[in-house]
C-alpha atoms as a PDB file:
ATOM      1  CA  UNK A   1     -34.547  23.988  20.789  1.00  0.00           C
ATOM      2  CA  UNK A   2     -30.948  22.858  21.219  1.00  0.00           C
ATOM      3  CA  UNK A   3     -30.225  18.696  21.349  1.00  0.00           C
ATOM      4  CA  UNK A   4     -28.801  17.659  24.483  1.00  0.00           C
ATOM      5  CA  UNK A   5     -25.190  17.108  23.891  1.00  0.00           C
ATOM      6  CA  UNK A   6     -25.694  13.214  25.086  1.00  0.00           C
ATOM      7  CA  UNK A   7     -28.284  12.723  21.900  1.00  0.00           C
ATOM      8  CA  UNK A   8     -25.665  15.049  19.307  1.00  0.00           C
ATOM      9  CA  UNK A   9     -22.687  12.502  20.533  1.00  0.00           C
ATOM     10  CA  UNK A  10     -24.922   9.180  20.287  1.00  0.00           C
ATOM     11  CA  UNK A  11     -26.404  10.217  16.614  1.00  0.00           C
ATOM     12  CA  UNK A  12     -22.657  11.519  15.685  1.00  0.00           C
ATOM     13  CA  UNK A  13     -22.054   7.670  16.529  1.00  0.00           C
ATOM     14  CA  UNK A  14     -25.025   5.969  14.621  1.00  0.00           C
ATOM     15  CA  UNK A  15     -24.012   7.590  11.704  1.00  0.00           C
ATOM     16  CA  UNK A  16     -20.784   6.519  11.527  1.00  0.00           C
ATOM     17  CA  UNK A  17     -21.328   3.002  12.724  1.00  0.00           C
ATOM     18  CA  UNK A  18     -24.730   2.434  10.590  1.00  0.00           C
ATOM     19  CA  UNK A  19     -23.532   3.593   7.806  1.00  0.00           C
ATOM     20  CA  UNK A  20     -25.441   6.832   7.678  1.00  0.00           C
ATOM     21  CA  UNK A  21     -22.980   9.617   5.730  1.00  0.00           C
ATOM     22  CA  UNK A  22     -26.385  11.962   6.278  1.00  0.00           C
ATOM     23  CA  UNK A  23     -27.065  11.200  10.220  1.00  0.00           C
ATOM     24  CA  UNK A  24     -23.368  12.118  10.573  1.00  0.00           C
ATOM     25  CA  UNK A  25     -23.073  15.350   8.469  1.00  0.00           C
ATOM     26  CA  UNK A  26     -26.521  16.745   9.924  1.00  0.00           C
ATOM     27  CA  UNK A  27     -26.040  16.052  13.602  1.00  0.00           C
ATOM     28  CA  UNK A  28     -22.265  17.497  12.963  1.00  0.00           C
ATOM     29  CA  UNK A  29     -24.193  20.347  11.706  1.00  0.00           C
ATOM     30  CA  UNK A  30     -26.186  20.318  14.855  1.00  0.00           C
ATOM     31  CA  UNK A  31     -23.216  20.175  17.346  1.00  0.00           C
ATOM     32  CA  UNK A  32     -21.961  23.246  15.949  1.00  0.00           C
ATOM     33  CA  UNK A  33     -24.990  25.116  16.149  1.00  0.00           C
ATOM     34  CA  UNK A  34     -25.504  23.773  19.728  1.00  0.00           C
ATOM     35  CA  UNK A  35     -21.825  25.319  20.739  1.00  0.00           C
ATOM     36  CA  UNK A  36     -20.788  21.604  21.354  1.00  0.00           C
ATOM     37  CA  UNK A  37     -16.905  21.612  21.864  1.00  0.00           C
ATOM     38  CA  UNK A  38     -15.437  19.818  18.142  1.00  0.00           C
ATOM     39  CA  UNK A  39     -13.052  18.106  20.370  1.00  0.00           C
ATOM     40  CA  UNK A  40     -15.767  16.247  22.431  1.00  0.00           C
ATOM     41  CA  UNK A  41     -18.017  15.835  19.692  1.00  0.00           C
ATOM     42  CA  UNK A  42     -15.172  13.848  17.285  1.00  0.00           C
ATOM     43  CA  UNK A  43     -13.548  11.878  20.176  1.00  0.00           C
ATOM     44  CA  UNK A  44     -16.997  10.928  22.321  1.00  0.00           C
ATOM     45  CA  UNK A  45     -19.046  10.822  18.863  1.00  0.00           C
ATOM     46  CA  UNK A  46     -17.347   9.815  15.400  1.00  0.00           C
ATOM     47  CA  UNK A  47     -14.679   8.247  17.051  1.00  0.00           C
ATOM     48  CA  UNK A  48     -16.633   6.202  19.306  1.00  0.00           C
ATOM     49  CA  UNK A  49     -18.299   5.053  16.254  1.00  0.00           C
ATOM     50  CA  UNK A  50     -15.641   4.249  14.241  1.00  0.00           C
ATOM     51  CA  UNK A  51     -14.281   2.365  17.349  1.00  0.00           C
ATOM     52  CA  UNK A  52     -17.005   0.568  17.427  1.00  0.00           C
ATOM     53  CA  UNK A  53     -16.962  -0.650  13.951  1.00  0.00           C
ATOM     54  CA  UNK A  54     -13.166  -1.461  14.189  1.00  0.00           C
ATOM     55  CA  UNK A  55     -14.810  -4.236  17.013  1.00  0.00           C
ATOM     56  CA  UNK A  56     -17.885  -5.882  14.961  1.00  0.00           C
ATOM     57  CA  UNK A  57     -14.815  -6.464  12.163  1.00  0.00           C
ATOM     58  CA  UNK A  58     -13.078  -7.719  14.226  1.00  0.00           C
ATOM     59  CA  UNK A  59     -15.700 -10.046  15.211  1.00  0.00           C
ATOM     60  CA  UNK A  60     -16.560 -10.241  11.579  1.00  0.00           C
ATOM     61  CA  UNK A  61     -20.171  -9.094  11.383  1.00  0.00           C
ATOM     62  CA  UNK A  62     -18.270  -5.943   9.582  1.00  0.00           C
ATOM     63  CA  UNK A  63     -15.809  -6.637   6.208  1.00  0.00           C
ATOM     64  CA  UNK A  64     -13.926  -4.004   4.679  1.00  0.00           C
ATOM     65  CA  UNK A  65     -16.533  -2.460   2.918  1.00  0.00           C
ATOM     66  CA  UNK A  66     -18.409  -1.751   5.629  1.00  0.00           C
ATOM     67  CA  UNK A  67     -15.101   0.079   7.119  1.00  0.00           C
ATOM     68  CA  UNK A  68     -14.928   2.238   4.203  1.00  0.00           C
ATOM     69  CA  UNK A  69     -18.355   3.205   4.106  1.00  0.00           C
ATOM     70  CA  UNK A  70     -18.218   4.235   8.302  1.00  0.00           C
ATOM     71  CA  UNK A  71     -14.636   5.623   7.345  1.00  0.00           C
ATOM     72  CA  UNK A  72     -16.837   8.087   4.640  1.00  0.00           C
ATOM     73  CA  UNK A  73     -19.171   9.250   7.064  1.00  0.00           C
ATOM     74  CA  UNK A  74     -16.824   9.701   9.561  1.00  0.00           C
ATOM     75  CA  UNK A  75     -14.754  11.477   7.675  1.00  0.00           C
ATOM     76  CA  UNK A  76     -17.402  13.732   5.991  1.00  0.00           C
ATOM     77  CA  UNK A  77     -18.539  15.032   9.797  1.00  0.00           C
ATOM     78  CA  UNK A  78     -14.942  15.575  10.131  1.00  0.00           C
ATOM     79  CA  UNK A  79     -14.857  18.241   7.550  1.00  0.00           C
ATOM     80  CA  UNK A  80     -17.911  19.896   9.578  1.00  0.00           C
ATOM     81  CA  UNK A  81     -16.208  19.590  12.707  1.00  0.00           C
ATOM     82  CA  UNK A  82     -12.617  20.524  12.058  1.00  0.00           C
ATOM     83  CA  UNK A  83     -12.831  24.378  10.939  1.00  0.00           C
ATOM     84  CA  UNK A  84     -14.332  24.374  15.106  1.00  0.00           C
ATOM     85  CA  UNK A  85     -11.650  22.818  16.756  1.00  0.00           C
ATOM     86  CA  UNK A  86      -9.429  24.693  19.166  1.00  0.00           C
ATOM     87  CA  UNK A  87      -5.880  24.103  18.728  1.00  0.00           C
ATOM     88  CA  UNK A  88      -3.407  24.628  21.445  1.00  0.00           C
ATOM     89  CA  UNK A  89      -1.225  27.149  20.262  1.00  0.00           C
ATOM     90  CA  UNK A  90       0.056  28.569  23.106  1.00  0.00           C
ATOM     91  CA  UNK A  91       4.000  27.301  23.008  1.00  0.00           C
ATOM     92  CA  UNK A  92       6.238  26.857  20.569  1.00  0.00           C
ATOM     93  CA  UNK A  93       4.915  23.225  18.559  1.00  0.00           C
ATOM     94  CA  UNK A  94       6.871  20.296  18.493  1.00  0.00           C
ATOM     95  CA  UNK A  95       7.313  18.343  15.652  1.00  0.00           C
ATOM     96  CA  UNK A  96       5.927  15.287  14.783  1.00  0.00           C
ATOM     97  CA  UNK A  97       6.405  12.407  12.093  1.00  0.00           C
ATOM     98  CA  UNK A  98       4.119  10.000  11.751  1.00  0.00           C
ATOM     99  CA  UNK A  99       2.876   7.152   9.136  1.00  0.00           C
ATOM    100  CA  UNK A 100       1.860   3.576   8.643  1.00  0.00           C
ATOM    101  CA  UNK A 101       4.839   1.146   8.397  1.00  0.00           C
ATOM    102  CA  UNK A 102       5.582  -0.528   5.096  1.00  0.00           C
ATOM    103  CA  UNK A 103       3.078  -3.024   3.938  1.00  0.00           C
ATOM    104  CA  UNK A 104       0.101  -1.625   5.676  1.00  0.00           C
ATOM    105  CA  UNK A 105      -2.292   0.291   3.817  1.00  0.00           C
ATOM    106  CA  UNK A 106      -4.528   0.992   6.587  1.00  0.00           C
ATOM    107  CA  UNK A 107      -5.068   4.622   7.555  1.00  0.00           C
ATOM    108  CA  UNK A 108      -8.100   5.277   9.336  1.00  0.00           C
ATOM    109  CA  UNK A 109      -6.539   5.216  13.061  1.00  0.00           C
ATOM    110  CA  UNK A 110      -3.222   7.445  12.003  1.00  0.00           C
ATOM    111  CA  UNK A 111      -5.574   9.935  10.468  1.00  0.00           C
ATOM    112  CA  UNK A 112      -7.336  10.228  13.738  1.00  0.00           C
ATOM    113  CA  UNK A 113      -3.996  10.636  15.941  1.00  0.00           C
ATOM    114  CA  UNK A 114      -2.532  13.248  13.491  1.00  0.00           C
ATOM    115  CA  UNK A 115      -5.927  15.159  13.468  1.00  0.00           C
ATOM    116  CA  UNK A 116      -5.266  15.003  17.199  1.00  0.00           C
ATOM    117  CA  UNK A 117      -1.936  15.944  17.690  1.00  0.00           C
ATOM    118  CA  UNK A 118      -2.581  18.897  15.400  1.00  0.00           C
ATOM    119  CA  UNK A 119      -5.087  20.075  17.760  1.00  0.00           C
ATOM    120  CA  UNK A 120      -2.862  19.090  20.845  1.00  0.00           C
ATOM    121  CA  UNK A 121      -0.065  21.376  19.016  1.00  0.00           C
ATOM    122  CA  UNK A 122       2.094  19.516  17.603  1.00  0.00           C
ATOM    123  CA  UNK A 123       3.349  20.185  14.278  1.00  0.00           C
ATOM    124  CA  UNK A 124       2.822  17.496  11.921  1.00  0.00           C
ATOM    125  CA  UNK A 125       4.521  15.505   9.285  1.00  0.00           C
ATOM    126  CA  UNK A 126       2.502  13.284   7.567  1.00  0.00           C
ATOM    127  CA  UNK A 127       4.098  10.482   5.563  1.00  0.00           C
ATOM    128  CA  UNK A 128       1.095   8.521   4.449  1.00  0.00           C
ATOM    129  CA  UNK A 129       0.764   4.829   4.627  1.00  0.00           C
ATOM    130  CA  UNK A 130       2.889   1.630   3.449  1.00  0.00           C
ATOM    131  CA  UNK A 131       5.924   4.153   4.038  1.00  0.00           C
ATOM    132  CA  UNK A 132       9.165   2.787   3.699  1.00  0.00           C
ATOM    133  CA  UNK A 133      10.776   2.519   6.958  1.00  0.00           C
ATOM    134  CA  UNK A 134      14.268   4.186   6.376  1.00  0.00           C
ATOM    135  CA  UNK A 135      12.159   7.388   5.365  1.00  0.00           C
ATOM    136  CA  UNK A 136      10.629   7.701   9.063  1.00  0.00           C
ATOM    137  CA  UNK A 137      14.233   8.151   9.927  1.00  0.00           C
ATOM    138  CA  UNK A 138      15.155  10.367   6.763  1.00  0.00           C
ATOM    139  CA  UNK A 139      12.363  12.689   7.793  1.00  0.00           C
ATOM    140  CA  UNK A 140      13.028  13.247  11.522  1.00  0.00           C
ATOM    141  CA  UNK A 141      16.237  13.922  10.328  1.00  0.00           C
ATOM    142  CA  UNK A 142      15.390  16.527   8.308  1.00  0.00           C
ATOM    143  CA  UNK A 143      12.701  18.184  10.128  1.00  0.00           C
ATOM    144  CA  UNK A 144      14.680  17.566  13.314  1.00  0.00           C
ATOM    145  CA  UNK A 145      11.503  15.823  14.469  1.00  0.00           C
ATOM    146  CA  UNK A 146      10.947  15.668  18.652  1.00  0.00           C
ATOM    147  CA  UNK A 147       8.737  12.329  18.150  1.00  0.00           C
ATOM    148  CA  UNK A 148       8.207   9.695  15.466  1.00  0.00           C
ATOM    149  CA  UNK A 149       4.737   8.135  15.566  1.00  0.00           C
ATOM    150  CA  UNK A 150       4.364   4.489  14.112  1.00  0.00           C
ATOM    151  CA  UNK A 151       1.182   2.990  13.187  1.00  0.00           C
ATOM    152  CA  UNK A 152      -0.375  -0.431  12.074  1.00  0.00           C
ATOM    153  CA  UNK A 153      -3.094  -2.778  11.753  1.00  0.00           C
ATOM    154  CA  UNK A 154      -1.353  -5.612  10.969  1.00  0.00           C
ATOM    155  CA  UNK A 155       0.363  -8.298  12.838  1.00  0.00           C
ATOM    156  CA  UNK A 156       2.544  -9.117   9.906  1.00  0.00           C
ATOM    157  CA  UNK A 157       3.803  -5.873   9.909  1.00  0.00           C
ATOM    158  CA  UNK A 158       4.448  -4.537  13.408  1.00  0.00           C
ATOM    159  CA  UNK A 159       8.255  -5.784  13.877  1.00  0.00           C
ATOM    160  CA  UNK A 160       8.965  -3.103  11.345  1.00  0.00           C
ATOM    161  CA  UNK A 161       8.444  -0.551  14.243  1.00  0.00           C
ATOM    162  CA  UNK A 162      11.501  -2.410  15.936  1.00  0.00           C
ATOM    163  CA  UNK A 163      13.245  -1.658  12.306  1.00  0.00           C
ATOM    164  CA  UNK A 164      13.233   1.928  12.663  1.00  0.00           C
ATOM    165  CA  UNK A 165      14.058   1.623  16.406  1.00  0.00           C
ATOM    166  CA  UNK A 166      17.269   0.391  15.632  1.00  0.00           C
ATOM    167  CA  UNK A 167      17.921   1.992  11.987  1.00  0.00           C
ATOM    168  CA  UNK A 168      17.857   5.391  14.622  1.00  0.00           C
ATOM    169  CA  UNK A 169      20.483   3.172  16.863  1.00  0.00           C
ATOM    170  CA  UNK A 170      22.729   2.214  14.570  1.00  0.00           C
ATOM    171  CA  UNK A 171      23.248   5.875  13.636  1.00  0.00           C
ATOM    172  CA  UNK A 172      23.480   7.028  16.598  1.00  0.00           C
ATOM    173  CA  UNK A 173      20.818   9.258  17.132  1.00  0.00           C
ATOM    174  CA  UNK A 174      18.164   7.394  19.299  1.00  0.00           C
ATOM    175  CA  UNK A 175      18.464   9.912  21.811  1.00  0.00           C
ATOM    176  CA  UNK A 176      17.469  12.549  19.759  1.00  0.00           C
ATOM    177  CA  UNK A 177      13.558  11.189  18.636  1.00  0.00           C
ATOM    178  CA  UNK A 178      10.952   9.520  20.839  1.00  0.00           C
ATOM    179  CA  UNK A 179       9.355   7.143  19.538  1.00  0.00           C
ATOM    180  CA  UNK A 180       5.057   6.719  19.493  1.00  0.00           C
ATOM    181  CA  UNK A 181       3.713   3.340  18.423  1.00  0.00           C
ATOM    182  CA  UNK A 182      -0.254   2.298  18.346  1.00  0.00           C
ATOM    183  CA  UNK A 183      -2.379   0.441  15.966  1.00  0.00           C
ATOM    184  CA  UNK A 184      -4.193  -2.860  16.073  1.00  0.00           C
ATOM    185  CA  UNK A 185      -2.152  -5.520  17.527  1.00  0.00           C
ATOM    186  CA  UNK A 186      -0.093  -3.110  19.128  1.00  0.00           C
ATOM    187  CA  UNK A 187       0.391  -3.462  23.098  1.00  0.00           C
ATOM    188  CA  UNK A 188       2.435  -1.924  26.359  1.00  0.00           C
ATOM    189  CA  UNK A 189       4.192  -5.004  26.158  1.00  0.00           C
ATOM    190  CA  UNK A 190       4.730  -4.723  22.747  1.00  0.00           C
ATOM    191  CA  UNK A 191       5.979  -1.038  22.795  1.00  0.00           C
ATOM    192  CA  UNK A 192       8.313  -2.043  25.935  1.00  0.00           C
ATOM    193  CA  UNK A 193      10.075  -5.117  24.284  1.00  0.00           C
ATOM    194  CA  UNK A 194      11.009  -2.742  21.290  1.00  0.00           C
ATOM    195  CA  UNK A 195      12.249  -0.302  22.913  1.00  0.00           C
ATOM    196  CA  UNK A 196       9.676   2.291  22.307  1.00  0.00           C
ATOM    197  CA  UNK A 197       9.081   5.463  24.537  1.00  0.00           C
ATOM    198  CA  UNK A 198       5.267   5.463  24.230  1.00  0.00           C
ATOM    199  CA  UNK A 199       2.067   2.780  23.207  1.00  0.00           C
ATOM    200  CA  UNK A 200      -1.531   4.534  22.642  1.00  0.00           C
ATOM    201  CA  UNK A 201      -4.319   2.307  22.283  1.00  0.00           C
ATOM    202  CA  UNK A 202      -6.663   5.432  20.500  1.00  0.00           C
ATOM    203  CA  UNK A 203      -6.106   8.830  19.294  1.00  0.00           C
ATOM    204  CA  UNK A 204      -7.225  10.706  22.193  1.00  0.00           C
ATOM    205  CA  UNK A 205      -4.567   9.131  24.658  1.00  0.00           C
ATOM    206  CA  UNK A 206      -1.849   9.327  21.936  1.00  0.00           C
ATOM    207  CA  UNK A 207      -2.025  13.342  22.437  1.00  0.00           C
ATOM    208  CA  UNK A 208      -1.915  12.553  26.176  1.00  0.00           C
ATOM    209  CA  UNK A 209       1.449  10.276  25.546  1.00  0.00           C
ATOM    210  CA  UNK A 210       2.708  12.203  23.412  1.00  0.00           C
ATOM    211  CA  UNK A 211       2.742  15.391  25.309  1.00  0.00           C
ATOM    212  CA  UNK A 212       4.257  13.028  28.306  1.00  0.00           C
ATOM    213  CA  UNK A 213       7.253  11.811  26.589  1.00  0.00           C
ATOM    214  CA  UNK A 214       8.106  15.407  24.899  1.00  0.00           C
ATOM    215  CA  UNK A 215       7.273  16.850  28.280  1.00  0.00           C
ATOM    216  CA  UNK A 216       4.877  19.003  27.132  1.00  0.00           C
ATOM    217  CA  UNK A 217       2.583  20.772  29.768  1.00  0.00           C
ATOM    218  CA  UNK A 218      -0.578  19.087  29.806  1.00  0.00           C
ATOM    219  CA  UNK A 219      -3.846  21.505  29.843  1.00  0.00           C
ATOM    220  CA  UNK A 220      -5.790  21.436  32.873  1.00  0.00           C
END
């Protein structure tokens, strides 16, 4: 008998926030042989998961192990999930660079918005993490990029998303990126005061921002 897609998403969660590599992997398992959509299942399940882990360290009943344990098992249900997913392939992709600024490490949140993206049709450029800032600009450059997407966790590195704001200013070619920001400590506010043409607070409204500021036709 086939799990109700309510139980698949809430056991796709448990595994990733408690830990469980197994729960995760199985009940991905499940939600493809149910027919569940890979979309719904990552963004309603794992995600929601690894959301909620993201809050308990925040309130500090989670420490970075813990993160990199739910990070495994959400990234092993991934790998179950992924080969499912539909991508939107119906126009001609844009192009996307995105990365964690310099001196942040973390990855877990850009790895989610450029898994994402992909599936919203974009065509990605993946830089990695800690990336130096002048190569965001290097690499829209030389993919002639239609949006740069900035991401970190850390307060003491967010300003360097104004950097490469006006690195693209003072050569004159502003104009020709928009620019995605989202992580952490991130805000509207934030995103506004910089100059940025779009904030996302998760992955699954970044493809919905992004495909606003490149004017992309949304599905419906």
């Amino acid at each position: 008998m086939a799990r109700a897609r309510e139980e698949i998403l809430q056991d796709l969660a448990d595994g990733v926030l408690n830990l469980d590599e197994e729960l995760a992997v199985n009940t991905a398992h499940d939600a493809v042989e149910a027919g569940l959509d890979a979309y719904d299942a990552i963004t309603n399940g794992l995600v929601r998961g690894m959301n909620r882990a993201g809050e308990l360290y925040d309130e500090e009943e989670y420490f970075v192990p813990e993160l990199l344990i739910c990070s495994d098992a959400m990234y092993a249900a991934l790998a179950v999930l992924e080969p499912h997913l539909k991508k939107d392939d119906s126009r001609v992709r844009q192009r996307c660079v995105i990365g964690v600024v310099e001196g942040d490490t973390h990855d877990i949140g850009k790895n989610l918005v450029k898994l994402m993206l992909d599936v919203g049709g974009f065509e990605i450029y993946d830089l990695g993490r800690n990336v130096p800032l002048a190569d965001f600009v290097e690499k829209a450059k030389e993919v002639n990029a239609d949006l740069i997407c900035l991401s970190t966790l850390m307060t003491t590195t967010m300003n360097g998303m104004a950097t490469v704001i006006e690195m693209l200013k003072e050569e004159g070619i502003r104009d020709r990126f928009k620019v995605l920001v989202g992580g952490g400590p991130i805000s509207q506010a934030f995103a506004d005061r910089i100059g940025a043409d779009g904030y996302a607070d998760n992955a699954a409204s970044a493809v919905r921002v992004a495909k606003k500021v490149c004017n992309v036709a949304q599905a419906a």
